[in-house]
PDB file of N, CA and C in Angstrom:
ATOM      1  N   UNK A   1      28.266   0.468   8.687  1.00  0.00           N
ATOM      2  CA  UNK A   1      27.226  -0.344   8.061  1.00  0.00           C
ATOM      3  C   UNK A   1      25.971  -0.298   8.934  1.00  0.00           C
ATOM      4  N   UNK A   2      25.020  -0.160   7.856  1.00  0.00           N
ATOM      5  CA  UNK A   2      23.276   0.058   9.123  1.00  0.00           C
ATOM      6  C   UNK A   2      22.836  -1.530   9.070  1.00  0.00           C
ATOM      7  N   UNK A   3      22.774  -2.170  10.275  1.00  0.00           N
ATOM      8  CA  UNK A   3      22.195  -2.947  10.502  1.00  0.00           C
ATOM      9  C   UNK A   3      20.154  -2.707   9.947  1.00  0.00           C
ATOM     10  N   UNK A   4      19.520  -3.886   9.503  1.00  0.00           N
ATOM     11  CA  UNK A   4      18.365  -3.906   9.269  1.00  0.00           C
ATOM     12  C   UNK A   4      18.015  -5.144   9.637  1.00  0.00           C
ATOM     13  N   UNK A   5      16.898  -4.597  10.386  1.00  0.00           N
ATOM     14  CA  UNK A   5      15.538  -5.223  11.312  1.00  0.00           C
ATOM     15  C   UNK A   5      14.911  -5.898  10.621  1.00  0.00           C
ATOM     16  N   UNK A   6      14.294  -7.223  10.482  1.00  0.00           N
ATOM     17  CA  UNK A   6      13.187  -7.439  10.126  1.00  0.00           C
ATOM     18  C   UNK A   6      12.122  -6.627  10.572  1.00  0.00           C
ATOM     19  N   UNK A   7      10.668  -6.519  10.258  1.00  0.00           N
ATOM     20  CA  UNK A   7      10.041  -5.276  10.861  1.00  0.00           C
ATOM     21  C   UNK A   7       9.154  -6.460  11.818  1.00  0.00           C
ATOM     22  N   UNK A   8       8.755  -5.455  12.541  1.00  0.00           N
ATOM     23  CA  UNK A   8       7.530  -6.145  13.695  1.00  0.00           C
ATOM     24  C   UNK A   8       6.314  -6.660  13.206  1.00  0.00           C
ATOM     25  N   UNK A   9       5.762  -7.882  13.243  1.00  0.00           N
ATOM     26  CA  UNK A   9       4.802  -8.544  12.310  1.00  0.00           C
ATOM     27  C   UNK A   9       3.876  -8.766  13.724  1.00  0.00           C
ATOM     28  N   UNK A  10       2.670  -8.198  13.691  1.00  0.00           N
ATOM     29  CA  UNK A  10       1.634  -9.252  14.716  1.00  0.00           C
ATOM     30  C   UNK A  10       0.453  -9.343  14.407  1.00  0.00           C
ATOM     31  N   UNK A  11       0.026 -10.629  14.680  1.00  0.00           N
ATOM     32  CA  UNK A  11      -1.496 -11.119  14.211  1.00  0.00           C
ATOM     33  C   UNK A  11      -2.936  -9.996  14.944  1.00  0.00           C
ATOM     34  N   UNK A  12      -3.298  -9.811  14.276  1.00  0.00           N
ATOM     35  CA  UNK A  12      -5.094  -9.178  14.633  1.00  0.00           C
ATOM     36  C   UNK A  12      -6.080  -9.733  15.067  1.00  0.00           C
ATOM     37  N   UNK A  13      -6.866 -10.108  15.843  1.00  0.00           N
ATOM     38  CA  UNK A  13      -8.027 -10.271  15.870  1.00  0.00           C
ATOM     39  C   UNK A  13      -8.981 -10.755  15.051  1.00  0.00           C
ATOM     40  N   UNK A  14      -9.006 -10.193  13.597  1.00  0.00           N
ATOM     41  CA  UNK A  14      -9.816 -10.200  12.504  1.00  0.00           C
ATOM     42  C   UNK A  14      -8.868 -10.960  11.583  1.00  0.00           C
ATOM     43  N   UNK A  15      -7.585 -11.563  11.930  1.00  0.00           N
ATOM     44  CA  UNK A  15      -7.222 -12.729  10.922  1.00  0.00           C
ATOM     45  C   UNK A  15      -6.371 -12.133  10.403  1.00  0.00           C
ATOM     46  N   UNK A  16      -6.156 -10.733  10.274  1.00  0.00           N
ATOM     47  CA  UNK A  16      -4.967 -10.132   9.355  1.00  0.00           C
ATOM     48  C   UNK A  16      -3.925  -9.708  10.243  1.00  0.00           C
ATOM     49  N   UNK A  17      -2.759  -9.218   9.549  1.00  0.00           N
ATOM     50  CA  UNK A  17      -1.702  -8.829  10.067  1.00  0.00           C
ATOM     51  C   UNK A  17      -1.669  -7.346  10.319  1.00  0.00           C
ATOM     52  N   UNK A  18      -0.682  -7.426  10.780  1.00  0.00           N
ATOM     53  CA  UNK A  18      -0.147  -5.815  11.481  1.00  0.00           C
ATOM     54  C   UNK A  18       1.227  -5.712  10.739  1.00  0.00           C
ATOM     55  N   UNK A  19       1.926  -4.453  10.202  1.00  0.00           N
ATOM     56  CA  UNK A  19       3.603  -4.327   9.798  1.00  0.00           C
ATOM     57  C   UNK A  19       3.717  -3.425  10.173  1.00  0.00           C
ATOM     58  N   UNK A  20       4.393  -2.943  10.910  1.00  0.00           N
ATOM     59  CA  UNK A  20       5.509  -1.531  10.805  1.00  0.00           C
ATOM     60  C   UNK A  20       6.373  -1.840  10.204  1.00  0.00           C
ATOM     61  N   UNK A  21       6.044  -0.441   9.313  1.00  0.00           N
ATOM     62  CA  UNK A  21       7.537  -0.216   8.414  1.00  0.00           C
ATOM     63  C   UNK A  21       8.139   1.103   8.146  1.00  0.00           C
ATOM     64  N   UNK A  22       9.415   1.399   7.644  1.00  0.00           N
ATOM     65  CA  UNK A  22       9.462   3.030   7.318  1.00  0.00           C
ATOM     66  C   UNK A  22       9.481   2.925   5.641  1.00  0.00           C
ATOM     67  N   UNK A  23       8.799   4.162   4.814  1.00  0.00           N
ATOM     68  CA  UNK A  23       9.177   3.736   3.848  1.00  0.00           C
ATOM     69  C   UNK A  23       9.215   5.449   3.065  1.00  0.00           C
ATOM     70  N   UNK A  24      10.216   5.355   2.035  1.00  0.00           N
ATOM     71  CA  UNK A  24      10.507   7.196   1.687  1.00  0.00           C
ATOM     72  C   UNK A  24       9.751   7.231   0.551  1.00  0.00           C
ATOM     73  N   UNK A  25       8.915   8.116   0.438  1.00  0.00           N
ATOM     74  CA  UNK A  25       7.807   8.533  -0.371  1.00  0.00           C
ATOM     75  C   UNK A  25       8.147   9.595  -1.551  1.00  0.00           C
ATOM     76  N   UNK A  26       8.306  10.220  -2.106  1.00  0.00           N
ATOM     77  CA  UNK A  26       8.507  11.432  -2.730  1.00  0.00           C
ATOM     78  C   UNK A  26       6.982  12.583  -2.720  1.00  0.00           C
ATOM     79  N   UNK A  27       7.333  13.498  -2.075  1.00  0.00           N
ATOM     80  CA  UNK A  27       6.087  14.401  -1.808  1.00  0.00           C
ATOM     81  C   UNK A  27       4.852  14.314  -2.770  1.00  0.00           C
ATOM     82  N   UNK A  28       5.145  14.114  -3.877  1.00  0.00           N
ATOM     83  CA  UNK A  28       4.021  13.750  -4.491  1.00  0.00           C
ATOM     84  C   UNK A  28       2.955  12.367  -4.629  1.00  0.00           C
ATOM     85  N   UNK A  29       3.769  11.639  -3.946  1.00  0.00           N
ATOM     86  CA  UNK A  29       2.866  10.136  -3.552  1.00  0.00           C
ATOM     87  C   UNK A  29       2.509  10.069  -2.356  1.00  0.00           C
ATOM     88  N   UNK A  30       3.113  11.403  -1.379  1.00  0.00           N
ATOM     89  CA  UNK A  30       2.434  11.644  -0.114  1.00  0.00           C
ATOM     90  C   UNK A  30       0.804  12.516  -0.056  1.00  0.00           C
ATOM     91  N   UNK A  31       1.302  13.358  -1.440  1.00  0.00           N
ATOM     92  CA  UNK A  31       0.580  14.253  -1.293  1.00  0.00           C
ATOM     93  C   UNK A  31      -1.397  13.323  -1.942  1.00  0.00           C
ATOM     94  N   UNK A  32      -0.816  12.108  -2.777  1.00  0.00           N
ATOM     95  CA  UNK A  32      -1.841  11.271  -3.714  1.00  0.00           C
ATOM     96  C   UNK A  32      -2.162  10.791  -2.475  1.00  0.00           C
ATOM     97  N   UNK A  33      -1.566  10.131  -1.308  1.00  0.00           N
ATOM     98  CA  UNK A  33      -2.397   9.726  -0.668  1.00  0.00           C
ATOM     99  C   UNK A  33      -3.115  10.503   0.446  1.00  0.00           C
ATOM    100  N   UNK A  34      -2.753  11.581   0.758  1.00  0.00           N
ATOM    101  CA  UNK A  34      -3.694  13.010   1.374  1.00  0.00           C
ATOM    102  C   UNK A  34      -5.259  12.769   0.647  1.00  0.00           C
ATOM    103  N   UNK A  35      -5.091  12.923  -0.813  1.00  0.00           N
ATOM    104  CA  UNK A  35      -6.130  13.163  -1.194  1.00  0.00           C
ATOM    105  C   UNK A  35      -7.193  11.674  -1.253  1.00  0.00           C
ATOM    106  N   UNK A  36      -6.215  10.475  -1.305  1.00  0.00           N
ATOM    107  CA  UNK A  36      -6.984   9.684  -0.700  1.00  0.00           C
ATOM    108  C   UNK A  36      -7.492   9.270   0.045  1.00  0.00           C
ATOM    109  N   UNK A  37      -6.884   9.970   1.360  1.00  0.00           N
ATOM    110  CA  UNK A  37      -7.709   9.696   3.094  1.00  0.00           C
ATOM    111  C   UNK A  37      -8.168  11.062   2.659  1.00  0.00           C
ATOM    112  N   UNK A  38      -8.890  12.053   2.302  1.00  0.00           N
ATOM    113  CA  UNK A  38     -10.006  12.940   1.795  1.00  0.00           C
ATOM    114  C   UNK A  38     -11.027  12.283   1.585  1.00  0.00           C
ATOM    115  N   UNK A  39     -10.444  11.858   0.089  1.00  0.00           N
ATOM    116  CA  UNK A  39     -11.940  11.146  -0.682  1.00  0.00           C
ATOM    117  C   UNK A  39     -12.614   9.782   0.645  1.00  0.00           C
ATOM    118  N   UNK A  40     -11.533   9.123   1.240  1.00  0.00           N
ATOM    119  CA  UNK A  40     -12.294   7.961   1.647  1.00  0.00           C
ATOM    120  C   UNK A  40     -12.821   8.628   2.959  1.00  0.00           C
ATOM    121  N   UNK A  41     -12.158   9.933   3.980  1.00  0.00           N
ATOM    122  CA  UNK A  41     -13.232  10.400   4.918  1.00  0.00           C
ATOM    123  C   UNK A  41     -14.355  11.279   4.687  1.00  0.00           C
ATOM    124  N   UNK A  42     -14.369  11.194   3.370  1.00  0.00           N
ATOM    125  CA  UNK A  42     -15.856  11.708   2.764  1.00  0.00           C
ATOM    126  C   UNK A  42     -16.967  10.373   2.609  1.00  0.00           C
ATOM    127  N   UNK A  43     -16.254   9.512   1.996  1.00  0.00           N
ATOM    128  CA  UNK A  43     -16.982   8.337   2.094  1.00  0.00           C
ATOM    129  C   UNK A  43     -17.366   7.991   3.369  1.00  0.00           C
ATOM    130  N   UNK A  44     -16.234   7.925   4.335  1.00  0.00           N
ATOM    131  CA  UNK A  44     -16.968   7.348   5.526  1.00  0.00           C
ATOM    132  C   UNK A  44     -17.264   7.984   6.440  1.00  0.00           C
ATOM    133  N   UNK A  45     -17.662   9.282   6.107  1.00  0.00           N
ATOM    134  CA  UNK A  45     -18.101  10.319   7.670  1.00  0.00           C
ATOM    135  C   UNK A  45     -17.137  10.767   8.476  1.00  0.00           C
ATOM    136  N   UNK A  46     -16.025  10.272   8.562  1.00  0.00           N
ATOM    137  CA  UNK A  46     -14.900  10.204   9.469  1.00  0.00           C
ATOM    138  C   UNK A  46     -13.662  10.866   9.103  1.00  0.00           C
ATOM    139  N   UNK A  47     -12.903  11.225  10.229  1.00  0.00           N
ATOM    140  CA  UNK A  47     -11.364  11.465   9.729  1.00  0.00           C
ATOM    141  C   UNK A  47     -10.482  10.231   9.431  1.00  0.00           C
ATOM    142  N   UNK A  48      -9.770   9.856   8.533  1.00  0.00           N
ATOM    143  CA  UNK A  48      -9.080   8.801   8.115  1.00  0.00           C
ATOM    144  C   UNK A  48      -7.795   9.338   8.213  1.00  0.00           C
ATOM    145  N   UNK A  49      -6.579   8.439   8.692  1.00  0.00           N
ATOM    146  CA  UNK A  49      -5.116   8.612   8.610  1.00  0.00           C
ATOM    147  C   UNK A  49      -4.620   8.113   7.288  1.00  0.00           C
ATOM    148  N   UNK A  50      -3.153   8.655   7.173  1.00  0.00           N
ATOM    149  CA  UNK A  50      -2.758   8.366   5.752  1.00  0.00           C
ATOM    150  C   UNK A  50      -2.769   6.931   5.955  1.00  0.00           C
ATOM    151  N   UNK A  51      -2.016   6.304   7.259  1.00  0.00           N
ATOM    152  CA  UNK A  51      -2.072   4.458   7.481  1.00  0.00           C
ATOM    153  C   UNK A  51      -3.667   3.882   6.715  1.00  0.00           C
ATOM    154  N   UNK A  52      -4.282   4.520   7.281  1.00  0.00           N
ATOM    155  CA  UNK A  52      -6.357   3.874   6.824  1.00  0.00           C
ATOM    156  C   UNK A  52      -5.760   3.783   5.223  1.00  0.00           C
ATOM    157  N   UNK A  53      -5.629   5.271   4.843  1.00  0.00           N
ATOM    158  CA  UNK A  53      -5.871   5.472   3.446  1.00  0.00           C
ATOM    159  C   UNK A  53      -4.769   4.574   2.324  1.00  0.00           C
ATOM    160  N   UNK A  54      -4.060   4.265   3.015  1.00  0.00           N
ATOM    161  CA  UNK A  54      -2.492   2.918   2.488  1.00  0.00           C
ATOM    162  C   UNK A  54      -3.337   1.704   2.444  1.00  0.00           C
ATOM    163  N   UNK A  55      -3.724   1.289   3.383  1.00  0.00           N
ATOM    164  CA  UNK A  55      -4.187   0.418   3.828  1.00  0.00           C
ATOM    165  C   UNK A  55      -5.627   0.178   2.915  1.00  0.00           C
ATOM    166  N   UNK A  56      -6.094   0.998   2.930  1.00  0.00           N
ATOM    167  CA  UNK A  56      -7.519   0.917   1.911  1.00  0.00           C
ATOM    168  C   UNK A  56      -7.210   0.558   0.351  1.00  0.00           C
ATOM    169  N   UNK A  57      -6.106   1.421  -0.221  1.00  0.00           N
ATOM    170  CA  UNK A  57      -5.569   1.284  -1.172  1.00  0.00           C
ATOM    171  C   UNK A  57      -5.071   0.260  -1.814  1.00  0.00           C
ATOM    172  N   UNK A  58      -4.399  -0.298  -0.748  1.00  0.00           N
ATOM    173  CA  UNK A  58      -3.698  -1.911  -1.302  1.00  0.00           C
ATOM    174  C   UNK A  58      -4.821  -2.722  -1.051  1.00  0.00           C
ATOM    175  N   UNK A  59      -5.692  -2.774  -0.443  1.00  0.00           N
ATOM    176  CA  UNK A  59      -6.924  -3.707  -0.716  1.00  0.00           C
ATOM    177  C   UNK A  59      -7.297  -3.351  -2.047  1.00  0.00           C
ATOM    178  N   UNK A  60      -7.567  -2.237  -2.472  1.00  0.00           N
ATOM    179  CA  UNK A  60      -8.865  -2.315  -3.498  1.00  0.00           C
ATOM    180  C   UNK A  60      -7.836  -2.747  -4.388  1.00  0.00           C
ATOM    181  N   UNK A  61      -6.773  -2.342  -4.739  1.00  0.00           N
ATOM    182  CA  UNK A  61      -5.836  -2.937  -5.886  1.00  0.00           C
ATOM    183  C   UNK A  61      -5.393  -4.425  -5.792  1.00  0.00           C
ATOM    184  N   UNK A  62      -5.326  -5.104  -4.111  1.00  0.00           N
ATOM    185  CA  UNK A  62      -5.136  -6.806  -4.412  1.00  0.00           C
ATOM    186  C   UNK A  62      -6.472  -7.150  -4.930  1.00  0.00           C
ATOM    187  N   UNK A  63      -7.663  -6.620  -5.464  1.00  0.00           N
ATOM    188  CA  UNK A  63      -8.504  -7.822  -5.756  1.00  0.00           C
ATOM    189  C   UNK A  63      -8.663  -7.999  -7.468  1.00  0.00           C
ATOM    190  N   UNK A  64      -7.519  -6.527  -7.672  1.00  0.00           N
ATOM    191  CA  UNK A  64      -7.484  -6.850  -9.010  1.00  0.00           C
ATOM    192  C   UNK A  64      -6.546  -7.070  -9.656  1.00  0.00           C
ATOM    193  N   UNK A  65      -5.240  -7.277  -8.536  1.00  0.00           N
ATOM    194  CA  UNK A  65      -3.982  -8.098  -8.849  1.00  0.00           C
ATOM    195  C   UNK A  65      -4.484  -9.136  -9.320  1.00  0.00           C
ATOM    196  N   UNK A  66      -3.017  -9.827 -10.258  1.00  0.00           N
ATOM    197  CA  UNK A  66      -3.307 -11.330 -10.437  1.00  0.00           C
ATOM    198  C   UNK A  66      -2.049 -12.462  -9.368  1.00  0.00           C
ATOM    199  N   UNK A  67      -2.574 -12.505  -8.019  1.00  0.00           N
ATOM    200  CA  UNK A  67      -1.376 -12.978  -6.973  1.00  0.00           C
ATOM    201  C   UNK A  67      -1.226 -14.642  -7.416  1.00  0.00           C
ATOM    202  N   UNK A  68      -2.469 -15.263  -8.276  1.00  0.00           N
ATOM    203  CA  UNK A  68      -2.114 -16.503  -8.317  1.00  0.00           C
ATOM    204  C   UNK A  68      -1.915 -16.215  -9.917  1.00  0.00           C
ATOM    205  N   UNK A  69      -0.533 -17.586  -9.976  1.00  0.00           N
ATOM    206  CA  UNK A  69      -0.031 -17.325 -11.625  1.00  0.00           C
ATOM    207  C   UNK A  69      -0.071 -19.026 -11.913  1.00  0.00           C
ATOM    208  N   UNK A  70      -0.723 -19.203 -13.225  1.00  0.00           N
ATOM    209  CA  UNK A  70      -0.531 -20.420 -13.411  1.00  0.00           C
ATOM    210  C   UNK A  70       0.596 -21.363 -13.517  1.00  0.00           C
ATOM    211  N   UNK A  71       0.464 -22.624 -13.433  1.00  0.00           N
ATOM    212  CA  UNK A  71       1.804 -23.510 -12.528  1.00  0.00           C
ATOM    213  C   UNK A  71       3.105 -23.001 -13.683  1.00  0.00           C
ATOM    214  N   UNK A  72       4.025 -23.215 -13.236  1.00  0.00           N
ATOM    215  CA  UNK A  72       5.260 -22.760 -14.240  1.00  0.00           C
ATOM    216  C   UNK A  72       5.621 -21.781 -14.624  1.00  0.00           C
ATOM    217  N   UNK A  73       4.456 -20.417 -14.413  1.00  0.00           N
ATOM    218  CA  UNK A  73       4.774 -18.925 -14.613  1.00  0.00           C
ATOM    219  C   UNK A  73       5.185 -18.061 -13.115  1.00  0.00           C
ATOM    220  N   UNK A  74       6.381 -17.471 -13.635  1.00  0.00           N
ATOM    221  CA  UNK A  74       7.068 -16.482 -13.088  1.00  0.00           C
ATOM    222  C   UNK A  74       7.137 -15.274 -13.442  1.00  0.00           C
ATOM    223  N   UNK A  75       6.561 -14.727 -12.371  1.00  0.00           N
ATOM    224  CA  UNK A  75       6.569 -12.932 -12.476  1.00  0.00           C
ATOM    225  C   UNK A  75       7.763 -12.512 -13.202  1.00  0.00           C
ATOM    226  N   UNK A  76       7.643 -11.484 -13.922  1.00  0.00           N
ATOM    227  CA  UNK A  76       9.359 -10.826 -14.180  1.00  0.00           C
ATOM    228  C   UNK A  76       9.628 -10.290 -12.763  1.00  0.00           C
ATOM    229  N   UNK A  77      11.151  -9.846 -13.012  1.00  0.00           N
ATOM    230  CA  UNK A  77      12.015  -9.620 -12.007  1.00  0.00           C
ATOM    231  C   UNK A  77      11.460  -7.906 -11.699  1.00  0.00           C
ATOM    232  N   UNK A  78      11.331  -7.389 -10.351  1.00  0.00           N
ATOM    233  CA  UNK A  78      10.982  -5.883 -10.684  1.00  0.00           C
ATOM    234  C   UNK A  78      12.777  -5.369 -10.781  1.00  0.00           C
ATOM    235  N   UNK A  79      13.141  -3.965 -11.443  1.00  0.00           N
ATOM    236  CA  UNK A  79      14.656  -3.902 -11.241  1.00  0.00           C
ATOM    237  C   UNK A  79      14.742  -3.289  -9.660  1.00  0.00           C
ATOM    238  N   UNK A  80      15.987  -3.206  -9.296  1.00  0.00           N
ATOM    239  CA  UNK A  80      16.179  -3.172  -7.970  1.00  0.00           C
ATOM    240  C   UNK A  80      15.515  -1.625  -7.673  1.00  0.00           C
ATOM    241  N   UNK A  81      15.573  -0.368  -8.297  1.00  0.00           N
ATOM    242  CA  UNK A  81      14.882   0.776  -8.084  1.00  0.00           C
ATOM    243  C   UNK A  81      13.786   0.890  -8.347  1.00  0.00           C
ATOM    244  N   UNK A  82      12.929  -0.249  -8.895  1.00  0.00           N
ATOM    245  CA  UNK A  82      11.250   0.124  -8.757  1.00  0.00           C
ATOM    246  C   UNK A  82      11.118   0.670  -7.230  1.00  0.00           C
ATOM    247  N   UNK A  83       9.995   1.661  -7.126  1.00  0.00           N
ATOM    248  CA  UNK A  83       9.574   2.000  -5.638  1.00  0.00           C
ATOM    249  C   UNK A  83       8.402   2.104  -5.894  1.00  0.00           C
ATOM    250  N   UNK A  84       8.058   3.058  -5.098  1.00  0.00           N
ATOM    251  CA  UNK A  84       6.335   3.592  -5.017  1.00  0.00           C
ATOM    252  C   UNK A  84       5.601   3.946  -5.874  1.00  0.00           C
ATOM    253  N   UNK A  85       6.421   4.728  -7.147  1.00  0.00           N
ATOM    254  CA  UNK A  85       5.805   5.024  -8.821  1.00  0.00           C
ATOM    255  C   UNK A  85       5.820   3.935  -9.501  1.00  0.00           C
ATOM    256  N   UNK A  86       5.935   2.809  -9.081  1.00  0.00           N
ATOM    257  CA  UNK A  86       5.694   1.540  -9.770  1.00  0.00           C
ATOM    258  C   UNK A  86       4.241   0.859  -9.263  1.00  0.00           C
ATOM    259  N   UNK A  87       4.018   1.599  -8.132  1.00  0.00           N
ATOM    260  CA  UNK A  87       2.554   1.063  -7.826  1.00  0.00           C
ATOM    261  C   UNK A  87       1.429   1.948  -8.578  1.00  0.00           C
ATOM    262  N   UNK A  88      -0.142   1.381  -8.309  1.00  0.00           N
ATOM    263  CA  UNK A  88      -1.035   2.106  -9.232  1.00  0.00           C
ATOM    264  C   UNK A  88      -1.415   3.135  -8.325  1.00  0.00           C
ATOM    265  N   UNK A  89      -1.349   4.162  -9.487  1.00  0.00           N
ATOM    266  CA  UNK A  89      -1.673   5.577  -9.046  1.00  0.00           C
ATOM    267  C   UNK A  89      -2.780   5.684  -8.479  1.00  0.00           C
ATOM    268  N   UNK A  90      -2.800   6.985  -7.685  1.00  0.00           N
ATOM    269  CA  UNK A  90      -4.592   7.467  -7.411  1.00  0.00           C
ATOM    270  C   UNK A  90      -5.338   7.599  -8.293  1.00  0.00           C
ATOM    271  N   UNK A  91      -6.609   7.712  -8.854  1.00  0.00           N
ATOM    272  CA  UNK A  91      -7.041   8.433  -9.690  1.00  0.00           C
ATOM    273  C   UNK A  91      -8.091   9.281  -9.016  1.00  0.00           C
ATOM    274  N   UNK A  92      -8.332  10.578  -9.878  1.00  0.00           N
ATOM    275  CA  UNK A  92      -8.566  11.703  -9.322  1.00  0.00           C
ATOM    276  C   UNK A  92     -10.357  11.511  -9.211  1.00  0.00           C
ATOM    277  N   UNK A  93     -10.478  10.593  -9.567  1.00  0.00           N
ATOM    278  CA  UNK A  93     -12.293   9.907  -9.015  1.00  0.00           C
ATOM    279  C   UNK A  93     -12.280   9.537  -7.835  1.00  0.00           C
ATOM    280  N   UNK A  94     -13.637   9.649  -7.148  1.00  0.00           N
ATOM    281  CA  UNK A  94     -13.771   9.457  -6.088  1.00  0.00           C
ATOM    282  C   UNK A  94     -14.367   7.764  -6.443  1.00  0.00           C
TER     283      UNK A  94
END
């Protein structure tokens, strides 16, 4: 039996958190986010890591989540094999 870790959580500077985590991708959601640390080190002059380009990603999509649900509503259940193709795709716009 594999024992599991909670992962390492530490506070930032700037108010946000830090996670390490491992997580299995299927080459083609590795490869969506390649092209998203592209597009965003075009945007920003810079070389960007796939971490930046994760990280950039789930921002622009929490502001158009809906994280608050009105009183008495409950999310559905995700099933236990949703993974990473359950999140929103790249799209091929910059």
């Amino acid at each position: 039996m594999t024992e599991r870790v909670a992962p390492a959580m530490h506070a930032l500077p700037d108010g946000e958190a830090e996670i390490s985590l491992v997580v299995r991708l299927p080459w083609e959601d590795v490869a969506r986010l390649g092209q998203e640390a592209g597009r965003l080190a075009a945007q920003m002059q810079r070389p960007v890591t796939l971490d930046e380009a994760v990280s950039h990603r789930l921002r622009s999509t929490r502001t158009t989540a809906s994280h608050a649900r009105p009183a008495g509503e409950q999310p559905a259940a995700a099933p236990s094999t949703a993974g990473v193709t359950s999140l929103p795709r790249i799209s091929g716009t910059a």
